[in-house]
N, C-alpha and C. Protein backbone atom coordinates (compact mmCIF):
# COMPACT_ATOMS: atom_id res chain seq x y z
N UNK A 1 -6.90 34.02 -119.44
CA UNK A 1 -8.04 34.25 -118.57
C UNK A 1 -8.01 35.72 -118.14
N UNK A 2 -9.11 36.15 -118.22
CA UNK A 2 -9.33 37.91 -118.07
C UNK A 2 -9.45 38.08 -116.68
N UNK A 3 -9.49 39.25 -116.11
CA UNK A 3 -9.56 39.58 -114.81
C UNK A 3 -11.17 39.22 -114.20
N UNK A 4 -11.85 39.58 -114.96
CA UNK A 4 -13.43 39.72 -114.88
C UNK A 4 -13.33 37.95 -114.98
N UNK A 5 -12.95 37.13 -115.82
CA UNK A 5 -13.20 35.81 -115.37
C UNK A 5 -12.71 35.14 -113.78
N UNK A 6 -11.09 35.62 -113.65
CA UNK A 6 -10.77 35.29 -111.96
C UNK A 6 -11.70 35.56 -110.97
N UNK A 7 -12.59 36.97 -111.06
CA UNK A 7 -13.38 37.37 -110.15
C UNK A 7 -14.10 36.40 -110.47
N UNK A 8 -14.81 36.01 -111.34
CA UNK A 8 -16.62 35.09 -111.18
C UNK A 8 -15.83 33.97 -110.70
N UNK A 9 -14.62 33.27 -111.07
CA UNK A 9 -14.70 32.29 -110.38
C UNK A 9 -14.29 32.24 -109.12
N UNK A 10 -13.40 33.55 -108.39
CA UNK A 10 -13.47 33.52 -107.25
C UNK A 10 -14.82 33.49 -106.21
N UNK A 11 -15.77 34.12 -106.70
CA UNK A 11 -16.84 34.53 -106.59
C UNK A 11 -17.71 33.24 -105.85
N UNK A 12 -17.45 32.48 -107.32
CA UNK A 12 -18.08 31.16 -107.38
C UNK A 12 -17.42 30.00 -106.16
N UNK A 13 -16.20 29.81 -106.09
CA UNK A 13 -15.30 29.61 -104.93
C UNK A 13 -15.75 29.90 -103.76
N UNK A 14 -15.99 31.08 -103.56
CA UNK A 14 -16.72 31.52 -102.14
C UNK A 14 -17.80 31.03 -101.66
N UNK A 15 -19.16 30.81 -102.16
CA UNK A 15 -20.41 30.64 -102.54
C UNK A 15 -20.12 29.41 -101.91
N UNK A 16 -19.32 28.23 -103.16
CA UNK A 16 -19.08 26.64 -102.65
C UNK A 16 -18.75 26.85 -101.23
N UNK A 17 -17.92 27.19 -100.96
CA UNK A 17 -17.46 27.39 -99.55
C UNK A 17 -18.16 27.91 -98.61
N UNK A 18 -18.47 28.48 -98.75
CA UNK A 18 -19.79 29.30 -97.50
C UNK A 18 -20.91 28.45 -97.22
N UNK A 19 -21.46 27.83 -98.68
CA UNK A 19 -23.10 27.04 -98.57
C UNK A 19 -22.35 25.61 -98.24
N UNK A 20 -21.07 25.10 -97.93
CA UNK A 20 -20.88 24.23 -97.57
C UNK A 20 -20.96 22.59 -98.08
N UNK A 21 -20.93 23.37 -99.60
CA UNK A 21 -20.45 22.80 -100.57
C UNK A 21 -19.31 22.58 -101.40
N UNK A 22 -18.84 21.02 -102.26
CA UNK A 22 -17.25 21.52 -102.65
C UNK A 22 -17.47 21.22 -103.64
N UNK A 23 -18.84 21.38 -104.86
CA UNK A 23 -18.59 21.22 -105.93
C UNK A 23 -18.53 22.67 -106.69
N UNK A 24 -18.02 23.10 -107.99
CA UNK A 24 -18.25 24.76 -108.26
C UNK A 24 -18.30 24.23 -110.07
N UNK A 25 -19.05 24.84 -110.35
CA UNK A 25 -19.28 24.76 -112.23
C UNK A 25 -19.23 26.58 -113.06
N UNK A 26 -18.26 26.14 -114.12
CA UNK A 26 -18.28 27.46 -114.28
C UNK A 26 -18.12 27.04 -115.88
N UNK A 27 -17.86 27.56 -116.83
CA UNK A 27 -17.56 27.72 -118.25
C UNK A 27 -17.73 26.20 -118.44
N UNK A 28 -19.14 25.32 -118.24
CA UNK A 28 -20.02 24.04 -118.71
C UNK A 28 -18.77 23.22 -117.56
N UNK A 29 -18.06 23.34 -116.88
CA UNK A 29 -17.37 22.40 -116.23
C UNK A 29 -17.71 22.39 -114.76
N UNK A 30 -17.85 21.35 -114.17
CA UNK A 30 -17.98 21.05 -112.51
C UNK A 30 -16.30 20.29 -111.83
N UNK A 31 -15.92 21.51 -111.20
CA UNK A 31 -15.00 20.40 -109.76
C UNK A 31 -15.45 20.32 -108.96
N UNK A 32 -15.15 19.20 -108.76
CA UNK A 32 -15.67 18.80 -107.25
C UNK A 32 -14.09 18.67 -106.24
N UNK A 33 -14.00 19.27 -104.86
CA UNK A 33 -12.98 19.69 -103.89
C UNK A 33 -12.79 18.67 -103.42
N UNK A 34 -11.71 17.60 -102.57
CA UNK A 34 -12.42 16.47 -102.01
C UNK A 34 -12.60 17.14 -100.57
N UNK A 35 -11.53 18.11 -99.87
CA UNK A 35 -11.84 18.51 -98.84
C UNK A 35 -11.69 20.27 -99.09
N UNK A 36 -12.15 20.54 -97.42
CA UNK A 36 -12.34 21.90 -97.41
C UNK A 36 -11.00 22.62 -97.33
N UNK A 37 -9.72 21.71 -97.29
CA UNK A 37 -8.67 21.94 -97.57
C UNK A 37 -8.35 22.74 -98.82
N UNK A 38 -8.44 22.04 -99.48
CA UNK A 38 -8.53 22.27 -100.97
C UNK A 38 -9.32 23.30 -101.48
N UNK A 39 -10.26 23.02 -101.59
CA UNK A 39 -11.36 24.32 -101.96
C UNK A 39 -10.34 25.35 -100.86
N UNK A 40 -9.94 25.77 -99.98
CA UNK A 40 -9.30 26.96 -98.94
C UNK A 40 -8.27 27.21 -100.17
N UNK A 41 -7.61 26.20 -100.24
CA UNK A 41 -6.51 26.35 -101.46
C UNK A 41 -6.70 26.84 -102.94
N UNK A 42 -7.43 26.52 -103.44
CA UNK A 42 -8.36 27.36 -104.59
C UNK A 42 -8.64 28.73 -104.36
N UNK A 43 -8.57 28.71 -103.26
CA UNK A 43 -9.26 30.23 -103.06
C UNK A 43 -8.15 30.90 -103.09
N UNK A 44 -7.07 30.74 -102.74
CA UNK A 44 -5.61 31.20 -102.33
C UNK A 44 -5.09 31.42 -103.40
N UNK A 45 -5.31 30.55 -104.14
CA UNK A 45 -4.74 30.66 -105.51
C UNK A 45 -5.47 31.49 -106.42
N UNK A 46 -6.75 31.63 -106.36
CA UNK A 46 -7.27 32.57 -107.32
C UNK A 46 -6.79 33.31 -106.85
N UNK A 47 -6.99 34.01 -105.93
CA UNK A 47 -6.52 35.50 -105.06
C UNK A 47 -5.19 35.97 -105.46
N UNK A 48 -4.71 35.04 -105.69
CA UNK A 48 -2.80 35.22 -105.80
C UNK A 48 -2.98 35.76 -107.80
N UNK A 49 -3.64 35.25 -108.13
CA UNK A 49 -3.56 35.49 -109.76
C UNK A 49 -4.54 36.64 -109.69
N UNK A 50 -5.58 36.82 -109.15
CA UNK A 50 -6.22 38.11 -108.94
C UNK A 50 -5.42 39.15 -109.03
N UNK A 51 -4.56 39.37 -107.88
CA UNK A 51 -3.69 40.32 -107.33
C UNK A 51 -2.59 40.47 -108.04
N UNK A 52 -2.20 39.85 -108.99
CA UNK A 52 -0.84 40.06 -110.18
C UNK A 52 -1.46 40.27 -111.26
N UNK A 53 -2.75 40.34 -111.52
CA UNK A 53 -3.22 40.95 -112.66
C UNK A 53 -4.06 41.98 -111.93
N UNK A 54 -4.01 42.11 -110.96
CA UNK A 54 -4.48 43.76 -110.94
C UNK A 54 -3.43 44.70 -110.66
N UNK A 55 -2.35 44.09 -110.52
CA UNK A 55 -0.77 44.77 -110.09
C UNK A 55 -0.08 44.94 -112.13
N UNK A 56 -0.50 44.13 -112.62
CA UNK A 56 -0.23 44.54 -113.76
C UNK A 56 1.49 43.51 -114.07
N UNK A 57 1.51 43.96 -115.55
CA UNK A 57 3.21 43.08 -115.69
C UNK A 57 4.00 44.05 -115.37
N UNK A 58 4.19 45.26 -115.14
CA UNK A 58 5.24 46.30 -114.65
C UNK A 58 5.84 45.61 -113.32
N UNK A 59 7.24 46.21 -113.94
CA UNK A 59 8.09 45.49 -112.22
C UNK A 59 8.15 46.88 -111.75
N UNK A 60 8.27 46.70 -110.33
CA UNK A 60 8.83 47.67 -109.38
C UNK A 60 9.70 47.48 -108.73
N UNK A 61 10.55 48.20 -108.91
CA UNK A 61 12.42 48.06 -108.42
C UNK A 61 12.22 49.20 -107.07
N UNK A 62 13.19 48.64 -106.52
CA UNK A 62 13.12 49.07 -104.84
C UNK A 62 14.67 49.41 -105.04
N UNK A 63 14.81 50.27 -105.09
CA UNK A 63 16.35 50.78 -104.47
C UNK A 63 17.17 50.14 -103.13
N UNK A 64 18.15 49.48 -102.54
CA UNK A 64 18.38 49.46 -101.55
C UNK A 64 19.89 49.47 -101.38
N UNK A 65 20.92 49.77 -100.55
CA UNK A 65 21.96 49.57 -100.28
C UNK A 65 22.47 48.78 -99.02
N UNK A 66 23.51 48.39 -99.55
CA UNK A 66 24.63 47.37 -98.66
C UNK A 66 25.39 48.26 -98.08
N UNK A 67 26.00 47.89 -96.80
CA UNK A 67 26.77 48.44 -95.76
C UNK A 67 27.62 47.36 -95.82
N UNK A 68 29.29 47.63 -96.41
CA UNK A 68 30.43 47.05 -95.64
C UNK A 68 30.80 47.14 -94.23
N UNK A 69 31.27 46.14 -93.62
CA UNK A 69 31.41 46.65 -92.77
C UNK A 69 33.35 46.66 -92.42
């Protein structure tokens, strides 16, 4: 799944959620949320895969040191 697809369906996610609806159809398919729980959770989760593909597969190493004591 491409980046440009996470966005429309985040997109689409929002929309359900705002107009206060929990069904969302995207690539010929419909879910339906049972609560607004869920759909909140969808959203969380796109966001989370959003944000690691716009962060890319590169790691970033953090230097840090330990103190004996």
């Amino acid at each position: 799944m491409t980046l440009d697809d996470l966005k429309s369906r985040h997109s689409a996610l929002l929309v359900a959620r705002y107009s206060g609806t929990r069904s969302v159809s995207y690539d010929g398919k419909t879910v339906t949320y049972g609560t607004d729980a869920e759909l909140a959770a969808a959203i969380s989760d796109i966001e989370r895969r959003i944000a690691k593909a716009e962060r890319g597969t590169g790691r970033i190493l953090r230097p840090y040191t330990v103190k004996d004591l």
